[in-house]
Protein backbone atom coordinates (compact mmCIF):
# COMPACT_ATOMS: atom_id res chain seq x y z
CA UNK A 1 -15.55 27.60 -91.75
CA UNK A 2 -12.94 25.00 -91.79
CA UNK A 3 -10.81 24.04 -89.14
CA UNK A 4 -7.96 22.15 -88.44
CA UNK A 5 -6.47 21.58 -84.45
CA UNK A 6 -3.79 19.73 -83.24
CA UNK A 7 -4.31 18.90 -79.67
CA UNK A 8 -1.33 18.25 -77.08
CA UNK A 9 -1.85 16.35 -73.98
CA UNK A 10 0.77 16.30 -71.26
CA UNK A 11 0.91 14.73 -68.00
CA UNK A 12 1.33 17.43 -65.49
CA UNK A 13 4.83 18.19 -64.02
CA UNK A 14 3.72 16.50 -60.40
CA UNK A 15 3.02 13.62 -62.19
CA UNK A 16 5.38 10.67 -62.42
CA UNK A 17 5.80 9.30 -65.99
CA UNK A 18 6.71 5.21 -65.48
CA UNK A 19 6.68 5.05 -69.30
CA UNK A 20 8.73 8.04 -69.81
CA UNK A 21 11.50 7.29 -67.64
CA UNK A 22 11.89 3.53 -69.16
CA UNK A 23 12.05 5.18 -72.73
CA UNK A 24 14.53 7.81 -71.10
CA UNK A 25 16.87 4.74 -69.53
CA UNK A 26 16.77 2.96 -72.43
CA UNK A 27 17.64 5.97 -74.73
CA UNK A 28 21.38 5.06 -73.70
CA UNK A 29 21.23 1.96 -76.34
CA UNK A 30 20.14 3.57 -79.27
CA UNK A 31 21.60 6.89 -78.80
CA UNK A 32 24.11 6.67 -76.20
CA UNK A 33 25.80 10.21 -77.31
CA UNK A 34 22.46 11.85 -75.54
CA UNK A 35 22.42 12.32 -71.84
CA UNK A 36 18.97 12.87 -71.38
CA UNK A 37 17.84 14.18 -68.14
CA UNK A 38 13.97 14.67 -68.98
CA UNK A 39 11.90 12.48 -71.31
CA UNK A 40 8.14 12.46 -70.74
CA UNK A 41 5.67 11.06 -73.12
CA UNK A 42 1.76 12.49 -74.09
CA UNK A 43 -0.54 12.24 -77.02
CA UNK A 44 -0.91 14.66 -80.19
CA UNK A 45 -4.23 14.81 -81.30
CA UNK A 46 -4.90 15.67 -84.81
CA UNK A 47 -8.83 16.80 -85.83
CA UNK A 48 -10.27 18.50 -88.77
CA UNK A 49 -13.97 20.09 -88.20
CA UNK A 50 -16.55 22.20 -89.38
CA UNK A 51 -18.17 25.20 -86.72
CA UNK A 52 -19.60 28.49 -87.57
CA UNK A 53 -16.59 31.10 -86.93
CA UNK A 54 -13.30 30.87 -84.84
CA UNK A 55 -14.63 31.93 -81.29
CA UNK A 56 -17.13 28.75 -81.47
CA UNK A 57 -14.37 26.44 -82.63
CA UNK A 58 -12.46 27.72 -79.61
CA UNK A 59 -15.52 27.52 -76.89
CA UNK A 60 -16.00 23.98 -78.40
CA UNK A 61 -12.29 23.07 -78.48
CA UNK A 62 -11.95 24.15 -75.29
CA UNK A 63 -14.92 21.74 -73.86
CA UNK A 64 -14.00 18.97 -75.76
CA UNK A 65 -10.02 18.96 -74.33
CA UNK A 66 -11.25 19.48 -70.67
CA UNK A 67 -14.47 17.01 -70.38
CA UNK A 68 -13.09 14.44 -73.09
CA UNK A 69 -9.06 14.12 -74.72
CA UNK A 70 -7.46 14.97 -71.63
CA UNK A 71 -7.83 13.46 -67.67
CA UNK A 72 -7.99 16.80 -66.35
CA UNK A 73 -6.79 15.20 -62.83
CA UNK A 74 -3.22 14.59 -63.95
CA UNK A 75 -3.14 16.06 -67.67
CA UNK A 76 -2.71 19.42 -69.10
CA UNK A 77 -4.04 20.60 -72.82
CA UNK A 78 -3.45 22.90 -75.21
CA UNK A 79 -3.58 23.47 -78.91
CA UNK A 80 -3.08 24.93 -82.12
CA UNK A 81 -6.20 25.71 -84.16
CA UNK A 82 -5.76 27.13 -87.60
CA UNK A 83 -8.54 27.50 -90.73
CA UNK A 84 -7.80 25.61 -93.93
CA UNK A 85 -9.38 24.33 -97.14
CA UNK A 86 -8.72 20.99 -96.24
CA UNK A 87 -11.24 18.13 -95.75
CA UNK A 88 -9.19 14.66 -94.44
């Protein structure tokens, strides 16, 4: 079966985001209409894959986020995981 996943990695609410709040106070010159009182910034991970059925894309998915695209320390995952015809 194919498989396509989109992956979303978040710094964890404890966390402070440096980068984040300098996009957030700088927001003001480009869209000064906004008053933005939260902006925090993580990564989207896009992968297309192969695996045998839907529970063993999920098991893998699953071990992949935690031991590999995330920092499990600071970081929270999740994702969206969907079959497809498509090969990219």
């Amino acid at each position: 079966m194919k498989f396509k996943a989109l992956v979303y990695v978040r710094l964890r609410a404890s966390v402070s985001d440096a980068a984040g709040n300098a996009v957030r106070n700088n927001t003001k010159m480009v869209a000064p209409n906004l008053n933005i009182s939260l902006l925090r910034i993580g990564k989207a991970i896009d992968l297309w894959f192969e695996a045998e059925s839907e529970e063993v894309a999920r098991k893998d998915m699953d071990i992949l986020c935690d031991r590999m695209l995330a920092n499990t320390v600071i970081e929270d995952w999740s994702y969206d995981l969907e079959e497809t015809e498509e090969v990219t």
